[in-house]
Protein backbone atom coordinates (compact mmCIF):
# COMPACT_ATOMS: atom_id res chain seq x y z
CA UNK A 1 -14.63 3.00 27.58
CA UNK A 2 -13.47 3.03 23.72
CA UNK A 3 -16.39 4.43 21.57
CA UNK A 4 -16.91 1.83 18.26
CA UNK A 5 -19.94 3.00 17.07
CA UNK A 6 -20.49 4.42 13.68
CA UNK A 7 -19.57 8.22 14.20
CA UNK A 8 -15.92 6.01 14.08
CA UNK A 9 -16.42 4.97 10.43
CA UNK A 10 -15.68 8.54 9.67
CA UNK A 11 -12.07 8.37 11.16
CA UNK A 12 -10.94 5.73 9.34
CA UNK A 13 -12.13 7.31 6.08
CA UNK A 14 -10.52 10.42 7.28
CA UNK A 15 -6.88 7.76 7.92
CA UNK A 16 -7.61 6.17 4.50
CA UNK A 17 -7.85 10.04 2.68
CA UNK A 18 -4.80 10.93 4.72
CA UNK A 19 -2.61 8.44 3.35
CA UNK A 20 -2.92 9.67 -0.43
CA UNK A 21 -1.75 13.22 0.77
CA UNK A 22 1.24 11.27 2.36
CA UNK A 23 1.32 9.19 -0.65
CA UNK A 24 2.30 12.02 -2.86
CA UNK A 25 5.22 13.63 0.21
CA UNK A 26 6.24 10.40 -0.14
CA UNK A 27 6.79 10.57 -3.34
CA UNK A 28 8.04 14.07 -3.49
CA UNK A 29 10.32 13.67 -0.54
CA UNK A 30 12.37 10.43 -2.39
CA UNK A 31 12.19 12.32 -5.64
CA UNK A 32 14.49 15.41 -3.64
CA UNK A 33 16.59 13.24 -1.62
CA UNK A 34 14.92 14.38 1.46
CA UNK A 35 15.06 10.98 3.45
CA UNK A 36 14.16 11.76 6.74
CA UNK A 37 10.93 13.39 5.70
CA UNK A 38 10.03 10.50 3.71
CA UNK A 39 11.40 7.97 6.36
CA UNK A 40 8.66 9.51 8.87
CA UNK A 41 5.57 10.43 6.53
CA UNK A 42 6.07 6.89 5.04
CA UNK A 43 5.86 5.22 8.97
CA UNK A 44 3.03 7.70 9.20
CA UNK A 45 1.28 6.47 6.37
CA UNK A 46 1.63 2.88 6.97
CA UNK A 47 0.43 3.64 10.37
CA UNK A 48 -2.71 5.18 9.09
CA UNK A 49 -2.99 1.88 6.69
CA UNK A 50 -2.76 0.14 9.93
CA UNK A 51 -5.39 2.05 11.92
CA UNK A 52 -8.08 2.53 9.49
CA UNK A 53 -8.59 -0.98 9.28
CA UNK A 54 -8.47 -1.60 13.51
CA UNK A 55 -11.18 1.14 13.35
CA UNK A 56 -13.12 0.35 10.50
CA UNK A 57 -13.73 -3.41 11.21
CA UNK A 58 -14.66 -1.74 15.21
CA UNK A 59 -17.11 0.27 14.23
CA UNK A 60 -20.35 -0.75 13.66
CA UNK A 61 -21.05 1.69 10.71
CA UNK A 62 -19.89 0.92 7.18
CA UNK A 63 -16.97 3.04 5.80
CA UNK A 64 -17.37 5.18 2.59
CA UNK A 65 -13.78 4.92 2.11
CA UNK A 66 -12.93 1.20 2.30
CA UNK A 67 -13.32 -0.05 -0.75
CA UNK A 68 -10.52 2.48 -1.79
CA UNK A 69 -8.14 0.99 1.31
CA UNK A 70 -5.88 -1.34 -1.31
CA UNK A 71 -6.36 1.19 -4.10
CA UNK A 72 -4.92 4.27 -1.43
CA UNK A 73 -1.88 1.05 -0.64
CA UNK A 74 -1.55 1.42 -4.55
CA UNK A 75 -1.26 4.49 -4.64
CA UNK A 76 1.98 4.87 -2.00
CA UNK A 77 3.59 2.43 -3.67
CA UNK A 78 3.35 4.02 -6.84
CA UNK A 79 4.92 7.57 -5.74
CA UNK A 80 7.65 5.68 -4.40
CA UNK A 81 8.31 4.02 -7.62
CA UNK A 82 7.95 7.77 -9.58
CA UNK A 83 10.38 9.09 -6.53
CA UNK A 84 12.77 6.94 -7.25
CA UNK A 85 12.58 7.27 -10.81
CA UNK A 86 12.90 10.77 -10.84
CA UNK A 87 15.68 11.21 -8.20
CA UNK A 88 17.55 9.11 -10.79
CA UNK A 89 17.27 5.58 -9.35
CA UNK A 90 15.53 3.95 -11.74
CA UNK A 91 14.82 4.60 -15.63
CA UNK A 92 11.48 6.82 -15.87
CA UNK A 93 10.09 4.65 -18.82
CA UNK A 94 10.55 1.37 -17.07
CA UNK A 95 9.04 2.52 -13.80
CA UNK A 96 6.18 3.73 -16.30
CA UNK A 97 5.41 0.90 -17.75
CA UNK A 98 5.49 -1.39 -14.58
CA UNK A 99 2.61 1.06 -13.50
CA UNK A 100 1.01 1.13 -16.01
CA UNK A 101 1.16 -2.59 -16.79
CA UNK A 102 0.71 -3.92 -13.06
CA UNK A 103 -1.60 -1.37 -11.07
CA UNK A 104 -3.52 -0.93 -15.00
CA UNK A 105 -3.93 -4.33 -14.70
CA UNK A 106 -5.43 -4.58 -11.49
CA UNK A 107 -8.15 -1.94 -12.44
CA UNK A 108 -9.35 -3.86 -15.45
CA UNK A 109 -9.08 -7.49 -13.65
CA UNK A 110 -9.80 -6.31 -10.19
CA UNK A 111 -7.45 -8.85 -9.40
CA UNK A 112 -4.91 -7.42 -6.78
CA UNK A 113 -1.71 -9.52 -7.55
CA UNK A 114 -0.58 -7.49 -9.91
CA UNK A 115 -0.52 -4.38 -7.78
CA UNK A 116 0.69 -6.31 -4.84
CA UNK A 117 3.52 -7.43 -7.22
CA UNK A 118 4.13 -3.68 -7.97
CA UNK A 119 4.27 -2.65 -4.07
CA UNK A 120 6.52 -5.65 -3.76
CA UNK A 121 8.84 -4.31 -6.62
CA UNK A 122 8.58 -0.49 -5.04
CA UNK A 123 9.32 -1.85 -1.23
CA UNK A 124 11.91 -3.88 -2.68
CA UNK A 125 13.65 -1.09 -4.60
CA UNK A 126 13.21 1.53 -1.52
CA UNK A 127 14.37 -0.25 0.92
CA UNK A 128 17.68 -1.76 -0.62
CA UNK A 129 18.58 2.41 -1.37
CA UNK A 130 18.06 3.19 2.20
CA UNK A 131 19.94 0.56 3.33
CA UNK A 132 22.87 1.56 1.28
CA UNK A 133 22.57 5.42 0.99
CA UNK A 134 22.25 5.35 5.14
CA UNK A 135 20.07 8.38 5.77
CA UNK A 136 19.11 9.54 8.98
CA UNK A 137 16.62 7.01 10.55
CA UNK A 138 17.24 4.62 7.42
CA UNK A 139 16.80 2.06 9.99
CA UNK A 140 13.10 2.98 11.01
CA UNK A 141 11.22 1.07 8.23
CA UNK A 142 13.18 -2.05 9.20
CA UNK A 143 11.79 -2.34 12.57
CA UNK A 144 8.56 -1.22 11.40
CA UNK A 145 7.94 -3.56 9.59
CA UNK A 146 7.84 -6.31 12.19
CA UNK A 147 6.32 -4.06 14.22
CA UNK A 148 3.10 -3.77 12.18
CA UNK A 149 3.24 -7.53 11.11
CA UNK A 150 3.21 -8.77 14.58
CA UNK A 151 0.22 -6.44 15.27
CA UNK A 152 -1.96 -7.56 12.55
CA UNK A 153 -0.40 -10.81 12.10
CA UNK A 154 -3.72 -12.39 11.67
CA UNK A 155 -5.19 -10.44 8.79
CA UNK A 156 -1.37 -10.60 6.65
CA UNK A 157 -1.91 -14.21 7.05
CA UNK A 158 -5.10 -14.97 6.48
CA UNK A 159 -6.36 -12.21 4.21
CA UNK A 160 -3.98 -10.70 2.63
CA UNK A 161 -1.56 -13.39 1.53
CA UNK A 162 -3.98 -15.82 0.49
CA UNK A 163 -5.80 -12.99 -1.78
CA UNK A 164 -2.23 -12.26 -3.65
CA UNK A 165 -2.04 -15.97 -4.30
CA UNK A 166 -5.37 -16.72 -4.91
CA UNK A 167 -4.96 -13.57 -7.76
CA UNK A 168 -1.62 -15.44 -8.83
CA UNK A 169 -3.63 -18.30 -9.86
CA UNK A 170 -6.38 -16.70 -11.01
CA UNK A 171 -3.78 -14.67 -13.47
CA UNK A 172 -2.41 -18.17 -14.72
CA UNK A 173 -5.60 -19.86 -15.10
CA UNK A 174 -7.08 -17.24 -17.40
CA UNK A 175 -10.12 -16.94 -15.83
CA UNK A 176 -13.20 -15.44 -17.93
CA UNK A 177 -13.67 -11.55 -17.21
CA UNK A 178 -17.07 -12.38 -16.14
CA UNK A 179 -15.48 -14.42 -12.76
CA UNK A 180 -15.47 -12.79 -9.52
CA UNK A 181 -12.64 -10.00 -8.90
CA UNK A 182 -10.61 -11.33 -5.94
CA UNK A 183 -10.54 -7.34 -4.76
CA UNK A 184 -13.89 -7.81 -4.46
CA UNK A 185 -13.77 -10.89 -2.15
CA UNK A 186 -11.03 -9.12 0.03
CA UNK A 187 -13.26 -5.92 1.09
């Protein structure tokens, strides 16, 4: 019998917390080169992005931590864009300013396109330079991918995609600053 009451809200904070630590290995381990560490803590992380929210929507108690869930996602996404910079990938002051204009603009707006637009550009930037550098394992994140899509299918289609464009046309409507954030609607 699987326990889902709300002494499990606590675990997936505890997965959420877990992924900033891996966040910044992450980010450390592209920075060095070190491939096959990131390779793994990255799987792990995305695993831990995958479990939380299995656990958290299970139990019955409300998490402290899930309000920070997209904002922890951020967060990965933006050591592997500093990684990459700083390994020599990428110019430092370019991959600056994309943080600071995307994710920056997320935290005023609440809107989550932007920073979805910056994972996008940070996924699309890693996984081109594993594909052609051919570390060990470089060919993990490409089957985890579909891996984690086909097990949460549901919530990539229905919540997640429609929130990025939803935020897309919020962004080129203009709303008012007083309109609802769309991170708000997506908790």
């Amino acid at each position: 019998m699987c326990h889902t009451g709300p002494s499990m809200a606590w675990v997936a904070d505890l997965l959420t917390a877990s992924r900033v630590i891996l966040a910044l290995v992450v980010g450390i381990a592209v920075s060095v080169d070190s491939w096959g560490v990131a390779i793994i803590v990255l799987l792990v992380a995305w695993s831990t992005d995958l479990l939380d929210g299995i656990i958290a929507r299970a139990s019955s108690g409300e998490t402290r931590l899930g309000d920070w869930d997209f904002r922890v996602d951020v967060t990965l996404g933006i050591a592997i864009l500093i990684g990459l910079s700083v390994s020599g990938r990428g110019p430092l002051l370019l991959v600056a300013a994309l943080i600071v204009l995307l994710a920056g603009w997320t935290w005023v707006t609440g809107n989550p396109a932007p920073a979805m637009l910056m994972m996008a550009v940070a996924y699309g930037w890693f996984l081109p330079v594993l594909f052609l550098d051919k570390p060990t394992y470089w060919w993990l994140p490409f089957v985890a991918i579909p891996i984690i899509l086909s097990l949460d299918w549901r919530r990539f289609f229905t919540i997640i995609l429609p929130a990025f464009f939803k935020g897309l046309a919020r962004l080129s409507a203009e709303e008012s600053a007083d309109s609802v954030p769309v991170l708000d609607e997506w908790a």
